[in-house]
Protein backbone atom coordinates (compact mmCIF):
# COMPACT_ATOMS: atom_id res chain seq x y z
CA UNK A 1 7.15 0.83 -65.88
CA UNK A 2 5.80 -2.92 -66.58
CA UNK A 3 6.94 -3.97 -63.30
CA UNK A 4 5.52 -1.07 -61.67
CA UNK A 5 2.06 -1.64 -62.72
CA UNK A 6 1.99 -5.57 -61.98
CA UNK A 7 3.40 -4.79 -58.32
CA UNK A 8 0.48 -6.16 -56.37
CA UNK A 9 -0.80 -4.52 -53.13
CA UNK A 10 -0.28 -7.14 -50.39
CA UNK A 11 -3.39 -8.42 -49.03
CA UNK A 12 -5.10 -6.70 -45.96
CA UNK A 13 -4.67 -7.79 -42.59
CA UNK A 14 -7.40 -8.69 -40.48
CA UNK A 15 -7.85 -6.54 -36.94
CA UNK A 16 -6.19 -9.18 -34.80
CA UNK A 17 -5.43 -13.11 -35.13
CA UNK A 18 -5.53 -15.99 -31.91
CA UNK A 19 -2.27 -17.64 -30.99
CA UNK A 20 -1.64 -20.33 -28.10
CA UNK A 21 0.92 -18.70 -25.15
CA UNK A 22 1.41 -20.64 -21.98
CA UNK A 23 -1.76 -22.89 -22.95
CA UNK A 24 -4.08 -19.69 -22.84
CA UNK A 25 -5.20 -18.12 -26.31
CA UNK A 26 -3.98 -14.51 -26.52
CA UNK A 27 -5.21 -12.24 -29.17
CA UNK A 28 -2.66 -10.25 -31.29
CA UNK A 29 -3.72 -6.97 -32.57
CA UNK A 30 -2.12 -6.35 -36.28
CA UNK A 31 -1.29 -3.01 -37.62
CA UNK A 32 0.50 -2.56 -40.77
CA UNK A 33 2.55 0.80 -41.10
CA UNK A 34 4.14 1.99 -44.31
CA UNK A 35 7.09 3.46 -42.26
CA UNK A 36 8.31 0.17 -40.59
CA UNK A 37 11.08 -0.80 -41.69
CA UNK A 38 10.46 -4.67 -39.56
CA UNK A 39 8.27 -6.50 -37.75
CA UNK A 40 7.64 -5.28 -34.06
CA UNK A 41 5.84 -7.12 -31.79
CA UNK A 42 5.04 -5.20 -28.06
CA UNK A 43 2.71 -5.17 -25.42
CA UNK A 44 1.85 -1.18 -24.20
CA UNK A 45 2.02 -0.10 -21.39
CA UNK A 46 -1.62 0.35 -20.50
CA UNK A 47 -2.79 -2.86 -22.13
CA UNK A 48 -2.97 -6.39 -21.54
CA UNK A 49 -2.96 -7.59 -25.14
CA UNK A 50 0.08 -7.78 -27.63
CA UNK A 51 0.47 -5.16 -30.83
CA UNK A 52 2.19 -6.73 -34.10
CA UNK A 53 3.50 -3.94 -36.22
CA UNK A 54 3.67 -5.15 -39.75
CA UNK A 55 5.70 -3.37 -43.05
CA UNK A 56 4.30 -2.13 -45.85
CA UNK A 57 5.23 -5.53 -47.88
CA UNK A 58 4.50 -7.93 -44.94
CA UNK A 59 2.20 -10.68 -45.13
CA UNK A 60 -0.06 -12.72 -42.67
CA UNK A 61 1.31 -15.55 -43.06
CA UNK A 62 5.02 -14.26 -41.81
CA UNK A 63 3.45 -11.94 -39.03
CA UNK A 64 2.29 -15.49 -37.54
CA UNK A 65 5.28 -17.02 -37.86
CA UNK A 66 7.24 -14.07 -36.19
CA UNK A 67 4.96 -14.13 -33.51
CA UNK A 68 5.04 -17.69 -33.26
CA UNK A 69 8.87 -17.27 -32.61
CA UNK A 70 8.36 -14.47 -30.16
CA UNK A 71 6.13 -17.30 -27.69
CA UNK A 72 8.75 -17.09 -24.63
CA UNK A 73 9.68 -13.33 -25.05
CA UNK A 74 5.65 -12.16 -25.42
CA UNK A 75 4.52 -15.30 -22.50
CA UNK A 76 6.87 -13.24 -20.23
CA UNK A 77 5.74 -9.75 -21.18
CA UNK A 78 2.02 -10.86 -20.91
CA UNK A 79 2.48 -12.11 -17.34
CA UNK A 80 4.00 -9.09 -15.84
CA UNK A 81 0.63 -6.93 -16.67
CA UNK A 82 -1.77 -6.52 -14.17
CA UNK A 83 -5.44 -6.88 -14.42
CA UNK A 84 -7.76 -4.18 -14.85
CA UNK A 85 -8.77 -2.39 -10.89
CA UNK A 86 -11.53 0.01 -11.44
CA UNK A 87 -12.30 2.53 -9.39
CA UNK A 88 -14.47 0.56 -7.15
CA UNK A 89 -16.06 0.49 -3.87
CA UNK A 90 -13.77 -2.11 -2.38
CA UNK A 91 -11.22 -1.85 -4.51
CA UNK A 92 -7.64 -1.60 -3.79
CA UNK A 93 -5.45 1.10 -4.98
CA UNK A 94 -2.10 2.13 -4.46
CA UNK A 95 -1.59 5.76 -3.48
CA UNK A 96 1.83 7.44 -2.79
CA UNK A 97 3.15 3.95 -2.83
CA UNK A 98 0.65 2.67 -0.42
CA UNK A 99 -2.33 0.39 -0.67
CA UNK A 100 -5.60 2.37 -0.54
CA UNK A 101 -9.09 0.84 0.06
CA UNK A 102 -11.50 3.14 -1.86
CA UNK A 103 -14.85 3.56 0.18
CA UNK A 104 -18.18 5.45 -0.39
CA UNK A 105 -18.09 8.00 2.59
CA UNK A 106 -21.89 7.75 2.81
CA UNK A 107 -21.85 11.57 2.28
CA UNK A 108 -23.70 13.25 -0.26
CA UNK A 109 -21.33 16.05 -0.34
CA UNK A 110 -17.62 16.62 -0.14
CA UNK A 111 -14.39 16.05 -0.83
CA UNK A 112 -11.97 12.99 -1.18
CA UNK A 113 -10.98 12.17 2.43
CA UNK A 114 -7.84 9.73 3.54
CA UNK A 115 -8.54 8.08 6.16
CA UNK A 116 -6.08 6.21 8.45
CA UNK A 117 -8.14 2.87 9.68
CA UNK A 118 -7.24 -0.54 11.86
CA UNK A 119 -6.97 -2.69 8.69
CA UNK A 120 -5.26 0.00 6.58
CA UNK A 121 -5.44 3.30 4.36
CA UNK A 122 -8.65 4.04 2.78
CA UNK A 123 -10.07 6.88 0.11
CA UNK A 124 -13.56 7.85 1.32
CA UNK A 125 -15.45 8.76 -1.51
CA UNK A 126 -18.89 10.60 -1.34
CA UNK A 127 -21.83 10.63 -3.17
CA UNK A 128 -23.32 7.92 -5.51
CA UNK A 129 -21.29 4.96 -6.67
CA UNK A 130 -22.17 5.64 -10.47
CA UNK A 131 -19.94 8.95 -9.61
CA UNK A 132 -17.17 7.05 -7.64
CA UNK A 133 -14.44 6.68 -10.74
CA UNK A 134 -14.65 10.65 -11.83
CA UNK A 135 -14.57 12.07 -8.30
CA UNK A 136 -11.52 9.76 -6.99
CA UNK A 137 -9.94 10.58 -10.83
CA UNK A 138 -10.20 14.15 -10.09
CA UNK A 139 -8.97 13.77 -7.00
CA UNK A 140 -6.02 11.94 -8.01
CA UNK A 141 -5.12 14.47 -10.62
CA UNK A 142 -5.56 17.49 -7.72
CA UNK A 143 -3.07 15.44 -5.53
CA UNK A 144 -0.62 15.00 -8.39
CA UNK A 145 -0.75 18.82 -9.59
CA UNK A 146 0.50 19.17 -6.37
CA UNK A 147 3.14 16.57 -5.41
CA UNK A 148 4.48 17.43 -8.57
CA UNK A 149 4.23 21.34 -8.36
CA UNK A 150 6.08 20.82 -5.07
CA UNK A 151 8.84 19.22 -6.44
CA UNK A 152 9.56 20.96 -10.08
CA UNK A 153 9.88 23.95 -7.88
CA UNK A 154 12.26 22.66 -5.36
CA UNK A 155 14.58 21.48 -8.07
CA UNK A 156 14.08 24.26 -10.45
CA UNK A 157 15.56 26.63 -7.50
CA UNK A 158 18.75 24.54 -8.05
CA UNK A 159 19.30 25.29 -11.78
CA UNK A 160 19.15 29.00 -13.56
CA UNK A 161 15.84 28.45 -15.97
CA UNK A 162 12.18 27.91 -14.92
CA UNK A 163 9.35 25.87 -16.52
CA UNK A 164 7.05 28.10 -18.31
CA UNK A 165 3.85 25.82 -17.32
CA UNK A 166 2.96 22.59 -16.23
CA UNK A 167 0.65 20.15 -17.71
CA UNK A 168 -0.90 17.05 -16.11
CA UNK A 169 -1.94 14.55 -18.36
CA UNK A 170 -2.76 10.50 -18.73
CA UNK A 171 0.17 10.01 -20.83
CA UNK A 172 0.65 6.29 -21.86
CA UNK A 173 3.98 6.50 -23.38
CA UNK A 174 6.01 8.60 -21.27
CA UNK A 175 6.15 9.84 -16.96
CA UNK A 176 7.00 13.77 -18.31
CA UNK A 177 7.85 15.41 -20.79
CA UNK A 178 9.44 18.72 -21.73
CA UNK A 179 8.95 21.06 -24.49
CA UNK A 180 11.27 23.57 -26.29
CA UNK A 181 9.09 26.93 -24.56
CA UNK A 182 9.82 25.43 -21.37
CA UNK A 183 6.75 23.45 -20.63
CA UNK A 184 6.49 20.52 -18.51
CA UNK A 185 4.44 17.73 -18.73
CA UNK A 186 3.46 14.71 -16.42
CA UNK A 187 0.97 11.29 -16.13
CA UNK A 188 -0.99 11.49 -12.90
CA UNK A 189 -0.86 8.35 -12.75
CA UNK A 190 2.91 9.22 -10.89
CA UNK A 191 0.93 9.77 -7.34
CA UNK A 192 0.12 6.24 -7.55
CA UNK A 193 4.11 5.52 -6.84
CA UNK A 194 6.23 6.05 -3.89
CA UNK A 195 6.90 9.51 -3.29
CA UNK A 196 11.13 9.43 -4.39
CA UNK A 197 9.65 7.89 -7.66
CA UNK A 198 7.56 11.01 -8.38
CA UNK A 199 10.70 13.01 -7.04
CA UNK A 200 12.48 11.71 -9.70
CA UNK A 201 10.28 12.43 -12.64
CA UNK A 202 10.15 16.07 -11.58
CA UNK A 203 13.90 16.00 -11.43
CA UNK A 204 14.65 14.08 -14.47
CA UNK A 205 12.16 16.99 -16.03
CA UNK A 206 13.52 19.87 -14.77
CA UNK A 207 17.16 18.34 -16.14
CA UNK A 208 15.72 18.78 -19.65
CA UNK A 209 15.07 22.39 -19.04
CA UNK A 210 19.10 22.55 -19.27
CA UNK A 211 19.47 19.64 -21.22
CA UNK A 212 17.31 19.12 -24.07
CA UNK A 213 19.10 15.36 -24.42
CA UNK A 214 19.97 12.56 -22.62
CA UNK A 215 23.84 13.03 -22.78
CA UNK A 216 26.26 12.72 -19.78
CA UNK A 217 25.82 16.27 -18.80
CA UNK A 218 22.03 15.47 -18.35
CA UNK A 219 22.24 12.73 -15.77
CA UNK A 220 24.96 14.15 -14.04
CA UNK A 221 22.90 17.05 -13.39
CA UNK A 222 19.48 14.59 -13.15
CA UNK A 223 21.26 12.61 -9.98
CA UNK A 224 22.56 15.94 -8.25
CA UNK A 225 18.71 16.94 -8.18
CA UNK A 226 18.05 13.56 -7.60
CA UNK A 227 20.48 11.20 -5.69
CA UNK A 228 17.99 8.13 -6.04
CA UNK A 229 17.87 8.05 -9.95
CA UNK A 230 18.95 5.20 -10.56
CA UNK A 231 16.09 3.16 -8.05
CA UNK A 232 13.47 5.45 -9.28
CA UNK A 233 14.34 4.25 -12.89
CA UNK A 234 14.84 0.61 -11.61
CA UNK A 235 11.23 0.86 -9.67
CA UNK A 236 9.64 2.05 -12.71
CA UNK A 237 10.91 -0.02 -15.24
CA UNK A 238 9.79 -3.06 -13.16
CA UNK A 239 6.09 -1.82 -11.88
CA UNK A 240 5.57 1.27 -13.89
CA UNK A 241 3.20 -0.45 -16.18
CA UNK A 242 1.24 -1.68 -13.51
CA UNK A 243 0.14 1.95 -12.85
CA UNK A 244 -2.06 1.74 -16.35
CA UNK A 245 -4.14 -1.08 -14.94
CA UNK A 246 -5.70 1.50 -11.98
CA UNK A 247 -9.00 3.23 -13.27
């Protein structure tokens, strides 16, 4: 009971601390969390700066060093992620895998348009530029409910149970997502990729629907609905995170 009462709550941790990486200085955000069991250092996807996890007994000074020791592993993370592109006059975009120029139309009124020019694609926006990022996110999200509609349902004729519903979101952490009731989930942000990369998602959710795991019965029936699996997974994992950066 004596050593109980003289345990000593480690000190708090301040919001973030400044460390040197590749001759830039790159803030670390801290977060301590009772359930870590280590330190974890990672770099979300929809972020440009690094998150340091820290247990329940860890201390500042240790946190630095770890992260310290990390300098080649985070230097390499930290140069894979994209800038920030907001939606922009002028700005580029991709869209179904293809650069996109987004343009005010000039129009008061309207819709979205695509527009096939001489130097390229473009996303003709109307009304005011204040308005530009909501309309051409709503847009986005429209074209997405759709793409990905389209392709739940042509997989979901190949197996014997349907989705109940499906939900499109700006998840961070995952493409899809399927629940127990049947529900489907997917990021928007999956019209931004080439079209088989979508495909895939849709597949790979559908495949839960009979197999709520990732066993071998699960991709075998994942690449049946979706021969290109395994360059859909390899696109993703190498510019998947650069789909946070848009908006």
């Amino acid at each position: 009971m004596a050593a109980f009462l003289l345990r000593r709550k480690p000190a708090p941790l301040p919001d973030h601390v400044l460390i040197e990486i590749a001759g830039e200085t790159r803030k670390i955000h801290l977060r301590r969390n009772a359930r870590a069991k280590r330190y974890l250092l990672r770099v979300p996807a929809d972020e440009r700066e690094a998150v340091l996890t820290v247990p329940a007994g860890g201390s500042l000074e240790t946190a630095l060093d770890f992260a310290r020791r990390q300098h080649g592993w985070l230097a390499a993370r930290l140069s894979e992620r994209q800038a920030p592109v907001d939606f922009a006059d002028g700005a580029s975009i991709p869209f179904r895998g293809l650069d996109h120029r987004i343009r005010l139309s000039g129009k008061l009124r309207g819709l979205v348009e695509r527009t096939d020019c001489v130097d390229g694609w473009e996303l003709r926006v109307p009304g005011d530029a204040v308005h530009l990022p909501r309309k051409l996110t709503d847009w986005l999200k429209k074209e997405a409910r759709h793409d990905l509609e389209a392709a739940v349902a042509r997989h979901a004729a190949n197996i014997p149970r349907k989705p109940s519903a499906i939900t499109i979101r700006d998840t961070r952490s995952r493409w899809g997502s399927c629940a127990a009731n049947g529900r489907l989930s997917f990021s928007w942000r999956l019209v931004l990729a080439p079209p088989s990369v979508l495909d895939y998602v849709a597949a790979h959710e559908v495949a839960h629907l009979m197999e709520m795991n990732h066993g071998p019965r699960f991709w075998t029936l994942c690449r049946r609905l979706a021969p290109q699996t395994e360059d859909a997974r390899q696109w993703l994992k190498e510019h998947g995170a650069r789909l946070h950066a848009y908006g």
